[in-house]
Protein backbone atom coordinates (compact mmCIF):
# COMPACT_ATOMS: atom_id res chain seq x y z
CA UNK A 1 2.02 -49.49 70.47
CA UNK A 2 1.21 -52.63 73.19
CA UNK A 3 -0.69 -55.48 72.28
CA UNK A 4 -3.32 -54.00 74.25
CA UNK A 5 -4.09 -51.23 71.07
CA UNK A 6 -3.32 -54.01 68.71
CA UNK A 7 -6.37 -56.25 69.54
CA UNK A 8 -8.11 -52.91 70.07
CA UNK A 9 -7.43 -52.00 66.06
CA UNK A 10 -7.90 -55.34 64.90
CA UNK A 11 -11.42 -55.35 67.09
CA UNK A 12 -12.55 -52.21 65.36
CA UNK A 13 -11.35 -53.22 61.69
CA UNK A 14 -13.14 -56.53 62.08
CA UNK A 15 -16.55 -55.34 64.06
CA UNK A 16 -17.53 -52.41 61.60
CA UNK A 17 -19.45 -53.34 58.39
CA UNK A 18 -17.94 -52.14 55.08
CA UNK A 19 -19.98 -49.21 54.53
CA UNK A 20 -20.14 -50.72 51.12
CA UNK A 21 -21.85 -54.03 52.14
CA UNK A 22 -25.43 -52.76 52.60
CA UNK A 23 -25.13 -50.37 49.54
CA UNK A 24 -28.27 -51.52 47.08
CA UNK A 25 -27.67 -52.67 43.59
CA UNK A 26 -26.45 -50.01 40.95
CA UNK A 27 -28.59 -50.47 37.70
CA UNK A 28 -31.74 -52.47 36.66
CA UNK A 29 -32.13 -56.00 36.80
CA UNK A 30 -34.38 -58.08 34.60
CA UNK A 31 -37.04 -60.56 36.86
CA UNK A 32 -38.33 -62.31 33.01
CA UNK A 33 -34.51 -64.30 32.86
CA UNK A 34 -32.44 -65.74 35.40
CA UNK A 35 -30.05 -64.30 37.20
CA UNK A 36 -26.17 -66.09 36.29
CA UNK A 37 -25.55 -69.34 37.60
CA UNK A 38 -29.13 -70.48 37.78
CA UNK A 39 -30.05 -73.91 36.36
CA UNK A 40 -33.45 -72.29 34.69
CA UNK A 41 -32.69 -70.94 30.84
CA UNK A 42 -35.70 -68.76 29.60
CA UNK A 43 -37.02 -70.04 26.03
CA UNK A 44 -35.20 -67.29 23.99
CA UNK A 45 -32.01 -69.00 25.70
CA UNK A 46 -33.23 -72.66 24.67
CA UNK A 47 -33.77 -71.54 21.63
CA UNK A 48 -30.30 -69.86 20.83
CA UNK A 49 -28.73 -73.11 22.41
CA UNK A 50 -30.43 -75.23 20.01
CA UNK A 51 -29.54 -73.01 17.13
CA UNK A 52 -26.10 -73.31 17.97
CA UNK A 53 -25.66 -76.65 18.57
CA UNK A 54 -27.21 -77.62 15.31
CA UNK A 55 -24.85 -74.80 13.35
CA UNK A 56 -22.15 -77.07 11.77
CA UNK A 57 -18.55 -75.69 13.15
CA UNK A 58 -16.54 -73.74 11.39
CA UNK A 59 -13.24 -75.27 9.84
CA UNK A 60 -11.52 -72.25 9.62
CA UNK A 61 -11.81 -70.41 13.03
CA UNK A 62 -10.29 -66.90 13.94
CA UNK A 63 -10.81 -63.31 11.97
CA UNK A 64 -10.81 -63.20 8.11
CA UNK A 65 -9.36 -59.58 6.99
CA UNK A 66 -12.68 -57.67 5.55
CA UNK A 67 -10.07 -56.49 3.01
CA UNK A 68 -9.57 -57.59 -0.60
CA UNK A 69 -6.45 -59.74 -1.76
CA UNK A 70 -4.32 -56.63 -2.74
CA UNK A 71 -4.41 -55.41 0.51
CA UNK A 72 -3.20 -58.56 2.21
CA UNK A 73 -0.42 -58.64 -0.30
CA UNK A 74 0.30 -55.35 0.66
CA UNK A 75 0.48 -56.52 3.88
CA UNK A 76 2.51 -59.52 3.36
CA UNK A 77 5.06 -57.23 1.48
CA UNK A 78 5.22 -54.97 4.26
CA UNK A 79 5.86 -58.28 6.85
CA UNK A 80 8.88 -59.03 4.44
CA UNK A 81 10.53 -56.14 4.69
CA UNK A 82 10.37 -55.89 8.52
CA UNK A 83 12.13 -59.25 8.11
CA UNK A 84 14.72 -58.12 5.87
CA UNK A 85 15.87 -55.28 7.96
CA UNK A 86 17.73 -56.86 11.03
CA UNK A 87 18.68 -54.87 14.05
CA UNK A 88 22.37 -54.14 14.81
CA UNK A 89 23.22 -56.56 17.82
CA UNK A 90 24.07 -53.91 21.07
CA UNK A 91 27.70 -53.95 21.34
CA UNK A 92 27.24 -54.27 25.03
CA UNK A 93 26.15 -57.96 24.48
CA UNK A 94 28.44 -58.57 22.04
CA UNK A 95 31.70 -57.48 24.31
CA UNK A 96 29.94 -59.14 27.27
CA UNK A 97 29.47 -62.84 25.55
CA UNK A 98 32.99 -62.72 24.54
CA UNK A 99 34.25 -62.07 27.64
CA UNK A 100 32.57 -64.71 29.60
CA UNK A 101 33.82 -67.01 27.33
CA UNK A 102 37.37 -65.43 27.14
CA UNK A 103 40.48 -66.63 29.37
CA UNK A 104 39.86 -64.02 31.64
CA UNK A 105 36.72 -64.91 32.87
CA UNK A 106 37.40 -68.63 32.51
CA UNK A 107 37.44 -69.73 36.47
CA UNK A 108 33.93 -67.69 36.83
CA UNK A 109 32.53 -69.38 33.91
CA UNK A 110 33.83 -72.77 34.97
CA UNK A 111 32.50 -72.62 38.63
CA UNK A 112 29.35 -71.67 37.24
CA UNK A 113 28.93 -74.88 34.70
CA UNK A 114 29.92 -76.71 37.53
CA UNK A 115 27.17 -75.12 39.61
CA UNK A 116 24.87 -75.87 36.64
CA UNK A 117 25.62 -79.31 36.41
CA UNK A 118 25.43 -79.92 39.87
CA UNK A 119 22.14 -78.18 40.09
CA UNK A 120 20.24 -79.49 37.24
CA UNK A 121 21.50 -83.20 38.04
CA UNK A 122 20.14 -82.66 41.60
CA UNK A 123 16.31 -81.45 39.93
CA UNK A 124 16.52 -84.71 37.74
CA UNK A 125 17.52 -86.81 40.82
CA UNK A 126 14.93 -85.47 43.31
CA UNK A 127 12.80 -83.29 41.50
CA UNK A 128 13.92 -80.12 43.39
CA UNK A 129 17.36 -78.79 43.75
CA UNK A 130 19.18 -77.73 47.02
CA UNK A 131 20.78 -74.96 46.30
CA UNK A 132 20.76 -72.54 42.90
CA UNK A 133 23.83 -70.48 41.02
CA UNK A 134 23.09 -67.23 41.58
CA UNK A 135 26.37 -65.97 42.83
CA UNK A 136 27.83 -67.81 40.47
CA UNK A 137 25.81 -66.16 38.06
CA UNK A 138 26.97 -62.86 39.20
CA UNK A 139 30.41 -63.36 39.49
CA UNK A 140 30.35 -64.59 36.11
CA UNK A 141 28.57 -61.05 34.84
CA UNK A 142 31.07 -58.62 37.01
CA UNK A 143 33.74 -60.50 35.00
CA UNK A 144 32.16 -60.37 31.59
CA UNK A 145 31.37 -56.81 32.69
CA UNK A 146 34.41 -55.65 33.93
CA UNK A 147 36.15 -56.77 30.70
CA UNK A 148 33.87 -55.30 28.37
CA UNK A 149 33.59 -52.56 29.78
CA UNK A 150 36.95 -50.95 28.50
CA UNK A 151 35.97 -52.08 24.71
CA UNK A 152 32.46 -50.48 24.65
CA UNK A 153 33.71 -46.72 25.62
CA UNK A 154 36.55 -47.30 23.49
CA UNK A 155 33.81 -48.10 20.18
CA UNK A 156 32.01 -45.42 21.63
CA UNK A 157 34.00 -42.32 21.50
């Protein structure tokens, strides 16, 4: 393609009309109120306006339950339990955190504090840092990674 058909296709994309532009107006419109973003306000408006503003606020804003009190004890009860029962941590995770803070992975996790340090004293200094610590990030995961990895198939089988 030479730059010739380029400004060709740009011509023709930018000289035709939408074919949607002189499509008229779907639905009925009402000619006895303003249209949106008109200064005017028919009297039925005035007169809502005024009926709000002189309605006192409610304190307590939001949705009340249309229930009785049992059922939002019910309720409560059933939030409680939810609570109780705690999901089992993924092993994954678990082998993962304790490897990046193991000897193993102790050089990856130290250049990446450093990075960190360096980084976030840098956005304090100038508002903006200069570099960031994502391959140190990663570095630091292969390790943990690598290292779990040999722990998690052997919980698994």
């Amino acid at each position: 393609m030479g730059i010739s058909d380029f400004f060709s296709d740009v011509w023709d994309t930018f000289s035709h009309p939408s074919p949607d532009a002189d499509a008229p107006p779907q639905g009925g419109s009402s000619t006895e109120t303003p249209s949106a973003g008109t200064p005017s306000e028919s009297k039925e408006e005035k007169d809502v306006n005024k009926a709000d503003a002189a309605a006192p606020a409610e304190s307590d804003a939001g949705h009340k339950p249309s229930g009785d009190a049992s059922e939002a004890s019910a309720d409560a009860d059933e939030e409680e339990e939810e609570e109780e029962e705690e999901e089992e941590k993924d092993p994954k995770d678990v082998f993962e955190e304790e490897c990046a803070n193991s000897k193993q992975c102790a050089p990856a996790k130290h250049h990446y504090d450093e990075c960190v340090q360096r980084v976030t004293s840098q956005f304090e200094e100038h508002g903006k840092a200069d570099e960031d610590c994502v391959e140190e990030f990663f570095h630091l995961t292969h390790c943990a990674t690598q290292c779990a990895a040999p722990k998690l198939f052997a919980t698994l089988k």
